[in-house]
PDB file of N, CA and C in Angstrom:
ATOM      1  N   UNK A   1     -66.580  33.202 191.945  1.00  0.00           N
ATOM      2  CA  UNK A   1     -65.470  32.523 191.333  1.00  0.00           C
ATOM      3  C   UNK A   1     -65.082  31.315 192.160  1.00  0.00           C
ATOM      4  N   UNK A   2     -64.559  30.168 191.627  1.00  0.00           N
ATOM      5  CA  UNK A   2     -64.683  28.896 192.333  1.00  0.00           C
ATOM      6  C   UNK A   2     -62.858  29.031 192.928  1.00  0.00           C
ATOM      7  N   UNK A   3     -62.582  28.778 193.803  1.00  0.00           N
ATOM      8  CA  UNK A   3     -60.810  28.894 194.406  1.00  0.00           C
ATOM      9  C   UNK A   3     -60.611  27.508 193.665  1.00  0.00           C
ATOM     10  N   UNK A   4     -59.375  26.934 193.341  1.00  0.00           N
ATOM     11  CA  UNK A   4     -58.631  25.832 192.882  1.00  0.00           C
ATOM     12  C   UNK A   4     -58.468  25.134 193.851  1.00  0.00           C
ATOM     13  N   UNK A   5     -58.483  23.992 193.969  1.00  0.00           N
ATOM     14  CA  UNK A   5     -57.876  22.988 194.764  1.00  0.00           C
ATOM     15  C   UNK A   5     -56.518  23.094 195.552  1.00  0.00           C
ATOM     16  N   UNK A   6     -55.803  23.121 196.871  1.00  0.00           N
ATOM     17  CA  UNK A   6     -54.502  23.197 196.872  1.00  0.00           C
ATOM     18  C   UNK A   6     -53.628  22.109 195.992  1.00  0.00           C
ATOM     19  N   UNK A   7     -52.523  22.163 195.712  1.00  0.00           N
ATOM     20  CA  UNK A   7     -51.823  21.186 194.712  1.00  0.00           C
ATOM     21  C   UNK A   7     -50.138  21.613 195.363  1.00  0.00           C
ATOM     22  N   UNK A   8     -49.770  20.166 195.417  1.00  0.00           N
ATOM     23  CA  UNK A   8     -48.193  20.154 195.693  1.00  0.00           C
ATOM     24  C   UNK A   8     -47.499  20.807 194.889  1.00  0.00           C
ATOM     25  N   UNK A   9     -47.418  22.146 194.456  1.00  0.00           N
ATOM     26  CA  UNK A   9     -46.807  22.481 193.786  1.00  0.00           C
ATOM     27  C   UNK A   9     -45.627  23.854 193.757  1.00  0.00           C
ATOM     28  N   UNK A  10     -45.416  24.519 193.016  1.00  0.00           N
ATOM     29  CA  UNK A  10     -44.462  26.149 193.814  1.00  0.00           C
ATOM     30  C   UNK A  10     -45.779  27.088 193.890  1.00  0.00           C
ATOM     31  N   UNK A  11     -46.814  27.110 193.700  1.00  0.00           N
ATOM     32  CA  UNK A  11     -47.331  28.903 193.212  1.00  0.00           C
ATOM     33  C   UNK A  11     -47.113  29.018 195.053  1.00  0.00           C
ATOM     34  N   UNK A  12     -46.857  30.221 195.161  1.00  0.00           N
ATOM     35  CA  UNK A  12     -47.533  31.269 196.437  1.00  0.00           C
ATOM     36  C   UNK A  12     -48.949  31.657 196.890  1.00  0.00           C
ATOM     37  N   UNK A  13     -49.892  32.127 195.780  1.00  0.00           N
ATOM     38  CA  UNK A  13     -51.043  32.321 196.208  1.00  0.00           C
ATOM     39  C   UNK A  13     -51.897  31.261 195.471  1.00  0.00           C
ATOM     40  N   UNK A  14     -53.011  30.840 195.932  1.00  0.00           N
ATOM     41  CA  UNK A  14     -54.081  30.254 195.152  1.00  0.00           C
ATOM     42  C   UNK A  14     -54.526  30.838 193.849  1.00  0.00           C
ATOM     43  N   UNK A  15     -54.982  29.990 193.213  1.00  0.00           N
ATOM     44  CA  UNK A  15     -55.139  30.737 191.888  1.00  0.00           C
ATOM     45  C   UNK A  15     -56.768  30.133 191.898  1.00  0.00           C
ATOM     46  N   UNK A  16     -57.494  31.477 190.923  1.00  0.00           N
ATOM     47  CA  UNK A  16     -59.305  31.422 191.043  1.00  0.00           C
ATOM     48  C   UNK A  16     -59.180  31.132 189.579  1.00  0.00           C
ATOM     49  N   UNK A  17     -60.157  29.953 189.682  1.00  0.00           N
ATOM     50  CA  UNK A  17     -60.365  29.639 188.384  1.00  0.00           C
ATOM     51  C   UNK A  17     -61.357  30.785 187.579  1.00  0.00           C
ATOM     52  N   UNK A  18     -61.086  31.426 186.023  1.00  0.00           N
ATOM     53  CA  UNK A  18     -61.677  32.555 185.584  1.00  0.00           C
ATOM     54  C   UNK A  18     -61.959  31.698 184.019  1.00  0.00           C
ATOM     55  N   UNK A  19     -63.100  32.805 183.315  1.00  0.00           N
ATOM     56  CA  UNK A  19     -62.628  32.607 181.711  1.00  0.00           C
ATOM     57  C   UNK A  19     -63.163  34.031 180.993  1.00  0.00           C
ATOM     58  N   UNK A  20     -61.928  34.423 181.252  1.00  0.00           N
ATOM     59  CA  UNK A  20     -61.525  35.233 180.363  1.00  0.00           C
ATOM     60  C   UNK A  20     -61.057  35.793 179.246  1.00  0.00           C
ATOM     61  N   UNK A  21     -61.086  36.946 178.042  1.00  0.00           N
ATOM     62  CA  UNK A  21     -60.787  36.614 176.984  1.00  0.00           C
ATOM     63  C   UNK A  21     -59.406  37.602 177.333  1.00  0.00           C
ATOM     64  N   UNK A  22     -58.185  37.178 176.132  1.00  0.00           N
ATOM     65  CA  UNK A  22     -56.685  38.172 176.842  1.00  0.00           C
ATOM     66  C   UNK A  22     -56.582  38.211 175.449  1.00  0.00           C
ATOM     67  N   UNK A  23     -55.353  39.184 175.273  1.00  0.00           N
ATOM     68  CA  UNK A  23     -54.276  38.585 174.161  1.00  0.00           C
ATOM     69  C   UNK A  23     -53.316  38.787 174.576  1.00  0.00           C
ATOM     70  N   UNK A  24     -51.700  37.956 174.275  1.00  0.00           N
ATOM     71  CA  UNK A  24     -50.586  38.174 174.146  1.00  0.00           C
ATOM     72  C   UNK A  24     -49.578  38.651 173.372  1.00  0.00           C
ATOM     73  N   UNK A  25     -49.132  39.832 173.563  1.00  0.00           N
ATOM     74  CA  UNK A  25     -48.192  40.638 172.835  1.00  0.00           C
ATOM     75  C   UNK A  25     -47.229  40.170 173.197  1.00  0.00           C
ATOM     76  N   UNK A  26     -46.146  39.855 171.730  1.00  0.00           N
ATOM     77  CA  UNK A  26     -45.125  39.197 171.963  1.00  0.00           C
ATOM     78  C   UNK A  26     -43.736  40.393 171.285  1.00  0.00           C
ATOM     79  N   UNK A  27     -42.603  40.223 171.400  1.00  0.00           N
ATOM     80  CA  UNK A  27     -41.908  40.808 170.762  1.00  0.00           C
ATOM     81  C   UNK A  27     -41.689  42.499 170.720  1.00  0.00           C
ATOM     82  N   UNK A  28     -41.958  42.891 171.751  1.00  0.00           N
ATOM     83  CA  UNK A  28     -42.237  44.266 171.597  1.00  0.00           C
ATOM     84  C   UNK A  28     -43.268  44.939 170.845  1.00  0.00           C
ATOM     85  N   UNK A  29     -44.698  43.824 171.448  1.00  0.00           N
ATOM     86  CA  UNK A  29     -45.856  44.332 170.259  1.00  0.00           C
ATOM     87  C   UNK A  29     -45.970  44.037 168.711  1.00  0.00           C
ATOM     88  N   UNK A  30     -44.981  43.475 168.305  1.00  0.00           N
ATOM     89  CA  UNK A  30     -44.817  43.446 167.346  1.00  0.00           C
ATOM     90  C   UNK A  30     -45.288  41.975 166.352  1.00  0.00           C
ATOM     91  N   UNK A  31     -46.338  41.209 167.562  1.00  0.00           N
ATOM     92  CA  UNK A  31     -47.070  40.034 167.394  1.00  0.00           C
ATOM     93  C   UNK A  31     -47.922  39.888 168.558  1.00  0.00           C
ATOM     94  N   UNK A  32     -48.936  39.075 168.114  1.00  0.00           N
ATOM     95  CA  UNK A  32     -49.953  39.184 168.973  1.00  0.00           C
ATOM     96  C   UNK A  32     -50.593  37.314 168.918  1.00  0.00           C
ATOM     97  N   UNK A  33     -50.985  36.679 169.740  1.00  0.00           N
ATOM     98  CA  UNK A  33     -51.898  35.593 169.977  1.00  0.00           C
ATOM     99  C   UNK A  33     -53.450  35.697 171.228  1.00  0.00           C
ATOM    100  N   UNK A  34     -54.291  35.682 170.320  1.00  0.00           N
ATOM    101  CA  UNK A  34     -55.563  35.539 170.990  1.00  0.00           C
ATOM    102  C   UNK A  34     -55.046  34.349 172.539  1.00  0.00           C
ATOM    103  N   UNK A  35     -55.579  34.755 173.203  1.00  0.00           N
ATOM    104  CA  UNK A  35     -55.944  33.677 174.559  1.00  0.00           C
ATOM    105  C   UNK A  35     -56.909  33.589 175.358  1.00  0.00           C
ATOM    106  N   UNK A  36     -57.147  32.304 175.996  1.00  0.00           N
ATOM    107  CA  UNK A  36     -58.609  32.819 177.163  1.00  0.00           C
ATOM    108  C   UNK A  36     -57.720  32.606 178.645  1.00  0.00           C
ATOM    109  N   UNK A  37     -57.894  32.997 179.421  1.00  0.00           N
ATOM    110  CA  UNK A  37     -57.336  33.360 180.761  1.00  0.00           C
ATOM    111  C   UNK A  37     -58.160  32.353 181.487  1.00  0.00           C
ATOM    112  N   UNK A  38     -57.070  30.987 182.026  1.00  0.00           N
ATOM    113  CA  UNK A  38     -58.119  29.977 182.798  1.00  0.00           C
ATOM    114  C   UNK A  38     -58.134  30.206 183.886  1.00  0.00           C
ATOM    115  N   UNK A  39     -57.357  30.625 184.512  1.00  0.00           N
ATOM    116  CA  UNK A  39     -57.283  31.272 186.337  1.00  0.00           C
ATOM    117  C   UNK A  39     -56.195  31.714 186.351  1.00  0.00           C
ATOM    118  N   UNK A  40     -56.221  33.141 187.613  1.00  0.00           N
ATOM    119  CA  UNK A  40     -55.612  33.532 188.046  1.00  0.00           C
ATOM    120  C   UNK A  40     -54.759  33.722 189.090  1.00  0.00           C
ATOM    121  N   UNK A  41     -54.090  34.321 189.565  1.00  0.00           N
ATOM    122  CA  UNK A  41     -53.739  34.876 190.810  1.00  0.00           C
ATOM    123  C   UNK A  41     -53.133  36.081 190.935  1.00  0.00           C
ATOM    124  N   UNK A  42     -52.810  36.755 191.976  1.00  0.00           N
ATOM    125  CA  UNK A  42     -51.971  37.942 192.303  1.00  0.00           C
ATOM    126  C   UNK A  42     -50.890  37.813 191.166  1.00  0.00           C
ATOM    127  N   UNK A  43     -50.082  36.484 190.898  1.00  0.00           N
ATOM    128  CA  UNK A  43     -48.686  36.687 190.937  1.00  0.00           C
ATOM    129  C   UNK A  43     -48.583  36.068 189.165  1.00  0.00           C
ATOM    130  N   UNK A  44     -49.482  35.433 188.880  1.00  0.00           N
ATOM    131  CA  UNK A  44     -49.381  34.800 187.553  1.00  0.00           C
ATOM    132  C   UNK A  44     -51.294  34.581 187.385  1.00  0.00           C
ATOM    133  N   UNK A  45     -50.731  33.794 185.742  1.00  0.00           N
ATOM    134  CA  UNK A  45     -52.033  33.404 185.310  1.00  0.00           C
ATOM    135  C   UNK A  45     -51.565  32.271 184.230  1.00  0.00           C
ATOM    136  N   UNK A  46     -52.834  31.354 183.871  1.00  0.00           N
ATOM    137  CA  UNK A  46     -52.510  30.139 183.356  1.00  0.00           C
ATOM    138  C   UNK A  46     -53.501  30.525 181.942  1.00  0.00           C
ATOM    139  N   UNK A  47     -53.075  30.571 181.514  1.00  0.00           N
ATOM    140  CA  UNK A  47     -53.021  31.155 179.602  1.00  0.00           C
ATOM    141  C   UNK A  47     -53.668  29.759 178.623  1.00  0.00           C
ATOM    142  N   UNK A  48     -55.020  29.535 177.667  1.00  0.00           N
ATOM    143  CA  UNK A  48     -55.197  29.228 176.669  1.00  0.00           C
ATOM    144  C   UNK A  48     -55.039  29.195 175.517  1.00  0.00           C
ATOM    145  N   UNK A  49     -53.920  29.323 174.644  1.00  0.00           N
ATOM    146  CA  UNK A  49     -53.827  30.108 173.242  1.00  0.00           C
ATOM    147  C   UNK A  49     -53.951  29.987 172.013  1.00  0.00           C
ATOM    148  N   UNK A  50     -54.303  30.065 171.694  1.00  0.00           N
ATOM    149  CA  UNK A  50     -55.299  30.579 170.378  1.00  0.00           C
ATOM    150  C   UNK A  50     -53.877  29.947 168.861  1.00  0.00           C
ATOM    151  N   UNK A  51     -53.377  28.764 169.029  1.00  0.00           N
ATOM    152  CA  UNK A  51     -52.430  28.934 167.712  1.00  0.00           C
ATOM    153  C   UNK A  51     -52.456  27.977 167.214  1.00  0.00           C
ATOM    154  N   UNK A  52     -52.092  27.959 165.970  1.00  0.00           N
ATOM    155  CA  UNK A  52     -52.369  27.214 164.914  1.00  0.00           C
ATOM    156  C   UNK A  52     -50.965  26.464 164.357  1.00  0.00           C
ATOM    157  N   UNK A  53     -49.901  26.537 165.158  1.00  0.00           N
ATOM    158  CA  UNK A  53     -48.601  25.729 165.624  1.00  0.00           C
ATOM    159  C   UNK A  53     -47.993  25.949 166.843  1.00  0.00           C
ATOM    160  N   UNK A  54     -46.889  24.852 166.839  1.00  0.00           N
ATOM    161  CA  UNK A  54     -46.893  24.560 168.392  1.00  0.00           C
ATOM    162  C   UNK A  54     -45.211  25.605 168.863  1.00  0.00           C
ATOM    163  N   UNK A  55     -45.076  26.942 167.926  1.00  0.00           N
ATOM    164  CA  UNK A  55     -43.971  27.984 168.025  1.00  0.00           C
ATOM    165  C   UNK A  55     -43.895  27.584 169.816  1.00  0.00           C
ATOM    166  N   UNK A  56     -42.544  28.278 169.855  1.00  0.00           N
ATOM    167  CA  UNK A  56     -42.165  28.297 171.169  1.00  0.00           C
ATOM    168  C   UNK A  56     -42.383  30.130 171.513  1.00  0.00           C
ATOM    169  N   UNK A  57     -43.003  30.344 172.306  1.00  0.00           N
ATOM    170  CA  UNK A  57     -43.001  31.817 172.923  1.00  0.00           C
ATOM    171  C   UNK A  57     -41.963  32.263 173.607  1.00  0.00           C
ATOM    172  N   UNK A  58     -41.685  33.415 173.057  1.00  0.00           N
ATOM    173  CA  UNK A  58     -40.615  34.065 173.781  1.00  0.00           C
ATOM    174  C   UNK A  58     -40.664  34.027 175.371  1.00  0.00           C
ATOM    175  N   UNK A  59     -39.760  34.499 176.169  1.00  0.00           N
ATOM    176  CA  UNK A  59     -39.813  34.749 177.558  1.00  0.00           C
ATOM    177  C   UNK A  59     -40.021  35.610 178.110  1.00  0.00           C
ATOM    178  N   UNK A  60     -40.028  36.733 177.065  1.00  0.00           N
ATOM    179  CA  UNK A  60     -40.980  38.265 178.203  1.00  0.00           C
ATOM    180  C   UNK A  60     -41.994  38.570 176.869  1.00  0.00           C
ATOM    181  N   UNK A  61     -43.205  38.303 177.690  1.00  0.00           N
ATOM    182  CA  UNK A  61     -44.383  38.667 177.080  1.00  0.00           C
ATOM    183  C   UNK A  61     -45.095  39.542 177.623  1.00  0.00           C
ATOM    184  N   UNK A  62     -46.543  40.511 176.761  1.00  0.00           N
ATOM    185  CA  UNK A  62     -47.500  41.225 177.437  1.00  0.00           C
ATOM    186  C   UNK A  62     -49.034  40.673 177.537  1.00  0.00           C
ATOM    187  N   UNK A  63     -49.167  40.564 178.317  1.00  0.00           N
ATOM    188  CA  UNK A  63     -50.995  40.477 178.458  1.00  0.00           C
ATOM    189  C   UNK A  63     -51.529  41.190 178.691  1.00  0.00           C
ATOM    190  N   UNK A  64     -52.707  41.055 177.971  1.00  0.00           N
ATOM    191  CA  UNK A  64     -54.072  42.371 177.914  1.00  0.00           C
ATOM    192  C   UNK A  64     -55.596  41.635 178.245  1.00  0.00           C
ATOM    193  N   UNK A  65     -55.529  41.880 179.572  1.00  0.00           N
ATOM    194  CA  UNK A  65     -56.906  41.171 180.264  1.00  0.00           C
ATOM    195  C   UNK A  65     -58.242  41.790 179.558  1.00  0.00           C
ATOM    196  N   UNK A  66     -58.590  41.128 178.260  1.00  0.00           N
ATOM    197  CA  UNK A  66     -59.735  42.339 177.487  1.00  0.00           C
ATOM    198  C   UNK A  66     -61.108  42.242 178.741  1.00  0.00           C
ATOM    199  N   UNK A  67     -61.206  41.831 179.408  1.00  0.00           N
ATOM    200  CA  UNK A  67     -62.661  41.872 180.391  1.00  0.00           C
ATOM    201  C   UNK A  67     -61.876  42.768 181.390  1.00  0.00           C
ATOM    202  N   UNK A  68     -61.337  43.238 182.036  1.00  0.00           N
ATOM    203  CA  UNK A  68     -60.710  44.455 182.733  1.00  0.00           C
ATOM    204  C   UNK A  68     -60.058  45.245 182.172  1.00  0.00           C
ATOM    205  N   UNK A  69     -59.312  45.536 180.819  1.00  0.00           N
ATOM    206  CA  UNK A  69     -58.718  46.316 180.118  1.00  0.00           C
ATOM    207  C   UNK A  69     -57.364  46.424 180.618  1.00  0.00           C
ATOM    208  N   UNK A  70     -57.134  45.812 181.038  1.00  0.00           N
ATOM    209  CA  UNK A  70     -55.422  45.631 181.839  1.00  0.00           C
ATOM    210  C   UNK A  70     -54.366  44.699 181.086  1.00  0.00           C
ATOM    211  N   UNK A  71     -53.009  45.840 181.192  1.00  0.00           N
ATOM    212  CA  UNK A  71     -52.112  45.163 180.356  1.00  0.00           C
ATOM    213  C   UNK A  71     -50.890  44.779 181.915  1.00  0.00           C
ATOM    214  N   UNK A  72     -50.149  43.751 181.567  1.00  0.00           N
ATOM    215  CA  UNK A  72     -49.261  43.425 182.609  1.00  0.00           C
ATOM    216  C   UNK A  72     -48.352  42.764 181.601  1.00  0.00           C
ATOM    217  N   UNK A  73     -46.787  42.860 182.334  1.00  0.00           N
ATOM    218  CA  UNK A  73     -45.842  42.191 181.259  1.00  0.00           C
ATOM    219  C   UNK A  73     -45.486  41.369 182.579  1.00  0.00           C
ATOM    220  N   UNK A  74     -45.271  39.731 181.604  1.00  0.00           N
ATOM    221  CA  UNK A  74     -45.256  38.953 182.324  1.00  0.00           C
ATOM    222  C   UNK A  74     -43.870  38.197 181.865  1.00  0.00           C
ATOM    223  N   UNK A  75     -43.484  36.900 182.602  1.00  0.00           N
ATOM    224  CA  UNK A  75     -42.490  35.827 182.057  1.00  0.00           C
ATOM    225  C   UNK A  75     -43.069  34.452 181.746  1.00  0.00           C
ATOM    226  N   UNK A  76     -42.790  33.926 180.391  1.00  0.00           N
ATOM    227  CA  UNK A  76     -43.583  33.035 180.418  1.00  0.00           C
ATOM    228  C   UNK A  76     -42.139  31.977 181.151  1.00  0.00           C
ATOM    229  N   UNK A  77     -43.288  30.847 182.334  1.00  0.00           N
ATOM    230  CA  UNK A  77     -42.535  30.037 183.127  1.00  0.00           C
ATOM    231  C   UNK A  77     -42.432  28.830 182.873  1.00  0.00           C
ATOM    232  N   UNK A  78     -43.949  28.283 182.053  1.00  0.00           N
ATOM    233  CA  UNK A  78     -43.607  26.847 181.176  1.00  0.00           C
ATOM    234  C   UNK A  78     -45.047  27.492 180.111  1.00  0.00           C
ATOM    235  N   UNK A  79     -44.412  26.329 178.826  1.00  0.00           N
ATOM    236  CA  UNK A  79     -45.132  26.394 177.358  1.00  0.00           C
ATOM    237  C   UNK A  79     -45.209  24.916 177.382  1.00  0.00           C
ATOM    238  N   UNK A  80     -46.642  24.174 177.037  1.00  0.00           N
ATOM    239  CA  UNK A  80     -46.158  23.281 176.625  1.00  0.00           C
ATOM    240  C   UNK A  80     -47.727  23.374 175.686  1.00  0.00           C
ATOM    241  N   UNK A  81     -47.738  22.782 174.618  1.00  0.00           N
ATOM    242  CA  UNK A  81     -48.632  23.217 173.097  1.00  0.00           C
ATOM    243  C   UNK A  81     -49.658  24.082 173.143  1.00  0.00           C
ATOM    244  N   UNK A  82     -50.783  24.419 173.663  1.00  0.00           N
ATOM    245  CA  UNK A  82     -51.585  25.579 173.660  1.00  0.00           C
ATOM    246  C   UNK A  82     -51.737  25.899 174.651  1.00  0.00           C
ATOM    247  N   UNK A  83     -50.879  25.843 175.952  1.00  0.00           N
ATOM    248  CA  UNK A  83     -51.196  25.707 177.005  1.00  0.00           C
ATOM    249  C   UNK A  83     -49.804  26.506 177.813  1.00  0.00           C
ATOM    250  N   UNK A  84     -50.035  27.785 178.557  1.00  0.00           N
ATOM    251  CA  UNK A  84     -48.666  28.188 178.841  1.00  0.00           C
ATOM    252  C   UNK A  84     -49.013  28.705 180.341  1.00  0.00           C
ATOM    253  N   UNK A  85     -48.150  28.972 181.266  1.00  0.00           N
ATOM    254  CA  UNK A  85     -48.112  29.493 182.406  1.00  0.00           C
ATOM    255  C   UNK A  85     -47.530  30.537 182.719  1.00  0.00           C
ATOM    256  N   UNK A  86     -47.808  32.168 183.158  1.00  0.00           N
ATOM    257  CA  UNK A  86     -46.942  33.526 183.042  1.00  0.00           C
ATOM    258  C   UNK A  86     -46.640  33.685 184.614  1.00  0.00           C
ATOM    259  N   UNK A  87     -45.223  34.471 184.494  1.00  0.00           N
ATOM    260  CA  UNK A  87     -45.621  35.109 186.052  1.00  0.00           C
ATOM    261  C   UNK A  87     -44.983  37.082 185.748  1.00  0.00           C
ATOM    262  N   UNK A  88     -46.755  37.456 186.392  1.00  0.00           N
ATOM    263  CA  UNK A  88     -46.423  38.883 186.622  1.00  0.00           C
ATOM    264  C   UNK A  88     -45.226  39.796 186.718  1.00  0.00           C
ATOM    265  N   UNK A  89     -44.721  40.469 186.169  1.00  0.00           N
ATOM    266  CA  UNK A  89     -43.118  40.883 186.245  1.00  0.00           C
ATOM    267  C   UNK A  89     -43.482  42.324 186.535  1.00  0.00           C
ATOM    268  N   UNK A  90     -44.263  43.132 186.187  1.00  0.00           N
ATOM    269  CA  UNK A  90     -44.878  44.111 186.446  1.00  0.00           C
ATOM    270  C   UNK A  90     -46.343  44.527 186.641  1.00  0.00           C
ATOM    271  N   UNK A  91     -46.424  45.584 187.327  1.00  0.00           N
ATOM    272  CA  UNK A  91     -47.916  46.167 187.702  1.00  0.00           C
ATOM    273  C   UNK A  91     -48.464  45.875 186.115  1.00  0.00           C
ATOM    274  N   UNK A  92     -50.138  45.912 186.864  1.00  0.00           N
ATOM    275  CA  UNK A  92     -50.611  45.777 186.046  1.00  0.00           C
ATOM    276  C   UNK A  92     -51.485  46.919 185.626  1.00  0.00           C
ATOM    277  N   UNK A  93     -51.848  47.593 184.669  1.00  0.00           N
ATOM    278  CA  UNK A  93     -51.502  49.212 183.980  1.00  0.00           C
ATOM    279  C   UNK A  93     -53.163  49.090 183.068  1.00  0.00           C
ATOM    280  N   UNK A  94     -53.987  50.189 183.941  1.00  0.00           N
ATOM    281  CA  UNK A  94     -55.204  50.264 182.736  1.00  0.00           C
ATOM    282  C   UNK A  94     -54.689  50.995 181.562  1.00  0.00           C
ATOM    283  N   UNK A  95     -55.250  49.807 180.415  1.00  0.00           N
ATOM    284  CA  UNK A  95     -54.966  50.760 178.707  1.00  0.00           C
ATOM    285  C   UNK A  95     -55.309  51.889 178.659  1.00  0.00           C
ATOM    286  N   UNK A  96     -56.282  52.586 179.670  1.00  0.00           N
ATOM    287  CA  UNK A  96     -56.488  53.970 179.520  1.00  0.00           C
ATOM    288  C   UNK A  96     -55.227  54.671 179.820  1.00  0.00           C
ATOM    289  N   UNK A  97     -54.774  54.233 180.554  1.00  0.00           N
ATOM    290  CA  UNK A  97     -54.037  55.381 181.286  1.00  0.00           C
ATOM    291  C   UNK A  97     -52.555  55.410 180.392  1.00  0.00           C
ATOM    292  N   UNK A  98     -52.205  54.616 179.508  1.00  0.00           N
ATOM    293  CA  UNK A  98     -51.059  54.454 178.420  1.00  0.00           C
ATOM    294  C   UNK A  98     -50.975  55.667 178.101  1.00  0.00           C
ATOM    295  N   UNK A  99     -49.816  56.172 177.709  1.00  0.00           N
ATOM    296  CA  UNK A  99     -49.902  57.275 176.582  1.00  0.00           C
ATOM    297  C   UNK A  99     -49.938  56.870 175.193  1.00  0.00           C
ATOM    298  N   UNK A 100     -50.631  58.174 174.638  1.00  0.00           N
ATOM    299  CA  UNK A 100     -51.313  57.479 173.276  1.00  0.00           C
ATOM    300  C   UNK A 100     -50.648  57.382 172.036  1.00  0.00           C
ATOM    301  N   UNK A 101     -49.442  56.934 172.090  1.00  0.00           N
ATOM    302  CA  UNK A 101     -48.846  55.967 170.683  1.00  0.00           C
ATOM    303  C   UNK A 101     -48.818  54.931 171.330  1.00  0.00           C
ATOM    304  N   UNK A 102     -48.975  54.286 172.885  1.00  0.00           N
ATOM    305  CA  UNK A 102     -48.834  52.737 172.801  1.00  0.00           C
ATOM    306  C   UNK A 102     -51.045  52.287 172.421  1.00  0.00           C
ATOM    307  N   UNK A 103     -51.612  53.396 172.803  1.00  0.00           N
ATOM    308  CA  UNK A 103     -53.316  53.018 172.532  1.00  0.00           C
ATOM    309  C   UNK A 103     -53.320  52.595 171.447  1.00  0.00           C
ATOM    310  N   UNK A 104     -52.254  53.576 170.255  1.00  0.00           N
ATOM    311  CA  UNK A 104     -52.734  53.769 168.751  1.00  0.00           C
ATOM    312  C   UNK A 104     -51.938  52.072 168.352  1.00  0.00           C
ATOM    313  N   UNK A 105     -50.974  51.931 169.015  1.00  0.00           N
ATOM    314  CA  UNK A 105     -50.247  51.101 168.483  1.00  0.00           C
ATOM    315  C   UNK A 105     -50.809  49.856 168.654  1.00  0.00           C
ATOM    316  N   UNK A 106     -51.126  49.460 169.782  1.00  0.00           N
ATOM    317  CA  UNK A 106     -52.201  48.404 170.308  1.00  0.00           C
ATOM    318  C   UNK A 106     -53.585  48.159 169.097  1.00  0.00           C
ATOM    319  N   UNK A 107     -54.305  49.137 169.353  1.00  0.00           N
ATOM    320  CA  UNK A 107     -55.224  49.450 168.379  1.00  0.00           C
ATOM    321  C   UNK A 107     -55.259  48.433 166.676  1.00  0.00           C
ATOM    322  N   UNK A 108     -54.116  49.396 166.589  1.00  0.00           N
ATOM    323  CA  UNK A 108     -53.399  48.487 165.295  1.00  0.00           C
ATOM    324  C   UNK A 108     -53.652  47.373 164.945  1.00  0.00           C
ATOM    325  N   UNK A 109     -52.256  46.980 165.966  1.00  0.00           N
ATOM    326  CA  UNK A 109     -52.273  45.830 165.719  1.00  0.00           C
ATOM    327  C   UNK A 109     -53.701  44.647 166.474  1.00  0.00           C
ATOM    328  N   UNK A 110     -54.220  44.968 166.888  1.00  0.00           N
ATOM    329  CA  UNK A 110     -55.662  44.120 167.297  1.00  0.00           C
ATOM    330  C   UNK A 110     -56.669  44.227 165.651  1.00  0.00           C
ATOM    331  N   UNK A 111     -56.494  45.548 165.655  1.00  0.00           N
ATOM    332  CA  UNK A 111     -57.683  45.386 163.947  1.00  0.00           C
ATOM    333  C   UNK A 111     -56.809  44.867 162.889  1.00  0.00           C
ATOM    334  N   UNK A 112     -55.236  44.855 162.545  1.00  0.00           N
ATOM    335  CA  UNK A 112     -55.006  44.111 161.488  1.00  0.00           C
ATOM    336  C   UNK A 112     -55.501  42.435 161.967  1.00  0.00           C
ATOM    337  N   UNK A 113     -54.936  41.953 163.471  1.00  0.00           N
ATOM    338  CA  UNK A 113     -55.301  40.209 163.436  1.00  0.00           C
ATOM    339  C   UNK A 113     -56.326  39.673 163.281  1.00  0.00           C
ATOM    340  N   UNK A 114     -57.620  41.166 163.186  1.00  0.00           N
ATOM    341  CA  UNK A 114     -59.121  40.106 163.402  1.00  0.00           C
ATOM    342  C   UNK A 114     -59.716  39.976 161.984  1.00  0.00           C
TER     343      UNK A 114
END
């Protein structure tokens, strides 16, 4: 994985540039947007998304790292048109280990969006 450049900016840790596929659960699950995951770090990640207007995203969102199977609820910290920045608010939780009305519920809603 290639490390990022340092940059005058706030993050804390370096972030590794990745491409990954995610989605974002918005609303208490109750919406979803495809994303690709452009790099990471410990503490956040810098989000691609998948939409077809320029909606404003709520401020507590979930991500689901589909290449590790990991969900983390995050804050989104800036939006600006397909392009958003999260920071980690909680551990980050293999979908296995969910109990199973959030699997079934997930589930769901991934086969109604595709």
């Amino acid at each position: 994985m290639e490390r990022i450049a340092p940059r005058e900016d706030r993050r804390k840790e370096p972030r590794v540039l990745v491409r990954k596929h995610g989605k974002l659960f918005c609303e208490h699950f109750s919406s979803m947007i495809d994303c690709e995951i452009g790099n990471e770090s410990e503490s956040g990640m810098h989000i691609l998304l998948n939409l077809a207007s320029a909606e404003p995203l709520p401020s507590q969102v979930c991500l689901l790292d589909r290449n590790t199977g990991q969900l983390v609820d995050a804050h989104v910290i800036w939006h600006e048109g397909s392009k958003a920045g999260v920071h980690f608010t909680g551990q980050r939780t293999d979908v296995d280990r969910l109990p199973g009305a959030d699997i079934r519920r997930l589930s769901i809603i991934a086969a109604r969006r595709q």
